[in-house]
C-alpha atoms as a PDB file:
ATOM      1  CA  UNK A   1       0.000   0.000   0.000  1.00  0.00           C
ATOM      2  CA  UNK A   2       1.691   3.208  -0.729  1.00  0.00           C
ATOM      3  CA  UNK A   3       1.773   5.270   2.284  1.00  0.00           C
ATOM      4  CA  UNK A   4       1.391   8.905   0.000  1.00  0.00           C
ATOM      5  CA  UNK A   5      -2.183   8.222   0.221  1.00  0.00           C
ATOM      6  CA  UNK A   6      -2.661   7.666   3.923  1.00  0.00           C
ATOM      7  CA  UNK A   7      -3.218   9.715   6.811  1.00  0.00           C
ATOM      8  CA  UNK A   8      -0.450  10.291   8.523  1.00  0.00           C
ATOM      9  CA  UNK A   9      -2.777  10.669  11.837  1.00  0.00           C
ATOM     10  CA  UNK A  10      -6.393   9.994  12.655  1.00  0.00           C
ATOM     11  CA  UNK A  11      -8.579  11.306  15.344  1.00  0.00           C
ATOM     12  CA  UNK A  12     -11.809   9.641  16.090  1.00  0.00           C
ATOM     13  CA  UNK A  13     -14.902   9.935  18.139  1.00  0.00           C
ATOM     14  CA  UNK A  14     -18.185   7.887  18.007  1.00  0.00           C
ATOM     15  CA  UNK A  15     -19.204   8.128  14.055  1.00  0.00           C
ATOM     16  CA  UNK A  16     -16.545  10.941  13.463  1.00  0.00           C
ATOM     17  CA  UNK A  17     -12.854  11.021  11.729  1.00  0.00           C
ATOM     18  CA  UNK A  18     -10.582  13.861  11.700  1.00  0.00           C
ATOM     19  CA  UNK A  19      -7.957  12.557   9.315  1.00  0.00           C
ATOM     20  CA  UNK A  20      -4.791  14.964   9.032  1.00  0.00           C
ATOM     21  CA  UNK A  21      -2.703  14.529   5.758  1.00  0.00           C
ATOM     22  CA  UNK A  22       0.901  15.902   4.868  1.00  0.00           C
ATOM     23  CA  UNK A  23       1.522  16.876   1.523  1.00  0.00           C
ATOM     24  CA  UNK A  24       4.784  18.527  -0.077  1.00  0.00           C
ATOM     25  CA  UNK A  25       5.341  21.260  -2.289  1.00  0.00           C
ATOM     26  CA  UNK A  26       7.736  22.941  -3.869  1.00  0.00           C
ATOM     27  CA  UNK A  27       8.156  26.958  -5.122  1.00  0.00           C
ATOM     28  CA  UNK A  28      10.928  28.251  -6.052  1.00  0.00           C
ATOM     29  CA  UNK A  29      13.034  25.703  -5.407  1.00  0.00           C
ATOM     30  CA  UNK A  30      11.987  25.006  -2.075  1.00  0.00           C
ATOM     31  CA  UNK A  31      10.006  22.222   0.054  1.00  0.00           C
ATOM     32  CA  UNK A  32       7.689  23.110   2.333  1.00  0.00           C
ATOM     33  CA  UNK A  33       5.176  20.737   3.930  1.00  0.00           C
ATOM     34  CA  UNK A  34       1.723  21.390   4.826  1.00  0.00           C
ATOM     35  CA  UNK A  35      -0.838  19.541   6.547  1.00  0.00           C
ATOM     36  CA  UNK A  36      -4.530  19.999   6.070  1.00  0.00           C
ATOM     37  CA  UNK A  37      -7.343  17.989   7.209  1.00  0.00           C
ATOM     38  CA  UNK A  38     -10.405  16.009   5.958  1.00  0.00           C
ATOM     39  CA  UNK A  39     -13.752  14.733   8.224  1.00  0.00           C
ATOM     40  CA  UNK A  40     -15.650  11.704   7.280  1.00  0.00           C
ATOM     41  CA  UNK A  41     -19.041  10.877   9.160  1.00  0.00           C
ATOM     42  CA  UNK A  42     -19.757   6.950   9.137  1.00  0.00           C
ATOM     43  CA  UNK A  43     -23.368   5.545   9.621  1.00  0.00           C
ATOM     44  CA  UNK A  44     -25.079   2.367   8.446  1.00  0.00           C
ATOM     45  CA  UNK A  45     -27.913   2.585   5.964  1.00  0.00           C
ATOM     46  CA  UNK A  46     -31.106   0.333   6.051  1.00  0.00           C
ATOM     47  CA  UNK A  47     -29.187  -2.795   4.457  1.00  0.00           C
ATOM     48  CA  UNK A  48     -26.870  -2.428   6.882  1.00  0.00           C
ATOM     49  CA  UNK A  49     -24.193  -0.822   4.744  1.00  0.00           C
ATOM     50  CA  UNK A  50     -21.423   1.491   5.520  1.00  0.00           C
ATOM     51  CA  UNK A  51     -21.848   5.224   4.378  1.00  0.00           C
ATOM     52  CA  UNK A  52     -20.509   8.466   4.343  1.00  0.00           C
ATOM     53  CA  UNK A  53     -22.395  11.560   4.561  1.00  0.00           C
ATOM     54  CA  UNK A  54     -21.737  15.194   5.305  1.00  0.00           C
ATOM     55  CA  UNK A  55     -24.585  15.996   7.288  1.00  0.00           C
ATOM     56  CA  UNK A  56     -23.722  16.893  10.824  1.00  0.00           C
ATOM     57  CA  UNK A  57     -26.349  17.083  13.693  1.00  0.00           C
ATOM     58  CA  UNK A  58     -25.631  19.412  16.825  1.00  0.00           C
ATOM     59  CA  UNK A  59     -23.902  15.980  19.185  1.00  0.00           C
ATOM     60  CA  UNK A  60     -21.514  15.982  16.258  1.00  0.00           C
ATOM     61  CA  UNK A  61     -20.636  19.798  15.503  1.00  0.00           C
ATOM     62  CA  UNK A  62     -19.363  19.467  19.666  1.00  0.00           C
ATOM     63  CA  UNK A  63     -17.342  16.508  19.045  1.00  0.00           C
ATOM     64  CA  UNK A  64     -15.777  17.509  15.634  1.00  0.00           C
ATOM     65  CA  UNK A  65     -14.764  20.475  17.832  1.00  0.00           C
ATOM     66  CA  UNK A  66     -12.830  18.282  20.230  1.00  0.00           C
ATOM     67  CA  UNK A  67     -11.378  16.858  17.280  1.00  0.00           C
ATOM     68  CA  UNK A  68     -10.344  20.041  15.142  1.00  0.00           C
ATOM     69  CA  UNK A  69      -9.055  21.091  18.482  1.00  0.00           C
ATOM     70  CA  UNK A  70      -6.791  17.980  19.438  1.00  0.00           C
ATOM     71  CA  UNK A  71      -6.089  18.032  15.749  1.00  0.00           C
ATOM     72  CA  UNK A  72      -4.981  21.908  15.857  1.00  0.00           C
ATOM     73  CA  UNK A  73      -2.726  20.741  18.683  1.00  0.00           C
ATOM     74  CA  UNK A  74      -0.652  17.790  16.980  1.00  0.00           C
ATOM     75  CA  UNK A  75      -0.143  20.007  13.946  1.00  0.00           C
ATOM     76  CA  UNK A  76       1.482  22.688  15.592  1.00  0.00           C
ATOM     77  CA  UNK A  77       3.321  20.177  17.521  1.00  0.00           C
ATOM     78  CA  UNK A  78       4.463  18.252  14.843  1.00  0.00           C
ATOM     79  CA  UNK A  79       5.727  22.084  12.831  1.00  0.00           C
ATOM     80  CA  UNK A  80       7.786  22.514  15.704  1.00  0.00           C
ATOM     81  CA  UNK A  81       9.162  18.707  16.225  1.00  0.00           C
ATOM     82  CA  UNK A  82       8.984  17.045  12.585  1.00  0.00           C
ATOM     83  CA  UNK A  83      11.421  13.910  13.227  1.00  0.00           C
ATOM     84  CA  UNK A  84       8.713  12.815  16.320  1.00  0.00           C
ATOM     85  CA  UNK A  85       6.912   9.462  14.801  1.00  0.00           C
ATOM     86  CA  UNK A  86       3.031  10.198  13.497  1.00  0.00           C
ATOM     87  CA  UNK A  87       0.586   8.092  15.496  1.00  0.00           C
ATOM     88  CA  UNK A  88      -2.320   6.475  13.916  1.00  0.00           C
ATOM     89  CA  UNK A  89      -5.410   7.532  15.522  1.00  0.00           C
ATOM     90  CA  UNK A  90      -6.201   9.458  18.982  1.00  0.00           C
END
């Protein structure tokens, strides 16, 4: 599996996933990472298969901002320490 596209860390709470992804660049002549961040709500429809949706409810707006907020908290983190190891999921 090629680890490019892969989170490098996951935060999670009930139905909710704060994935946080690194990406390189380059401009003018120069690398600079940056992270950024996707959310993915899970549920299971009437056949009992997994989904994705983007509707929020107000339970999940409070979680999602635990998440963005423990996310917020690695990233700067990991700008100021790079070489520490990524964990998978919080």
């Amino acid at each position: 599996m090629n680890d490019s596209n892969r989170p490098i860390r996951a935060f999670r709470m009930g139905s909710l996933t704060l994935s946080v992804w690194e990406n390189q660049t380059e401009t003018e002549g120069r690398t600079a990472l940056r992270r950024s961040a996707t959310i993915q709500k899970r549920f299971r429809d009437k056949d009992g298969e997994w989904r994705d949706t983007g509707v929020l409810f107000a339970d999940d707006l409070l979680r999602l901002s635990v998440l963005a907020q423990r996310a917020a908290v690695w990233m700067e983190l990991k700008a100021e320490n790079p070489r520490e190891p990524s964990e998978s999921s919080v």
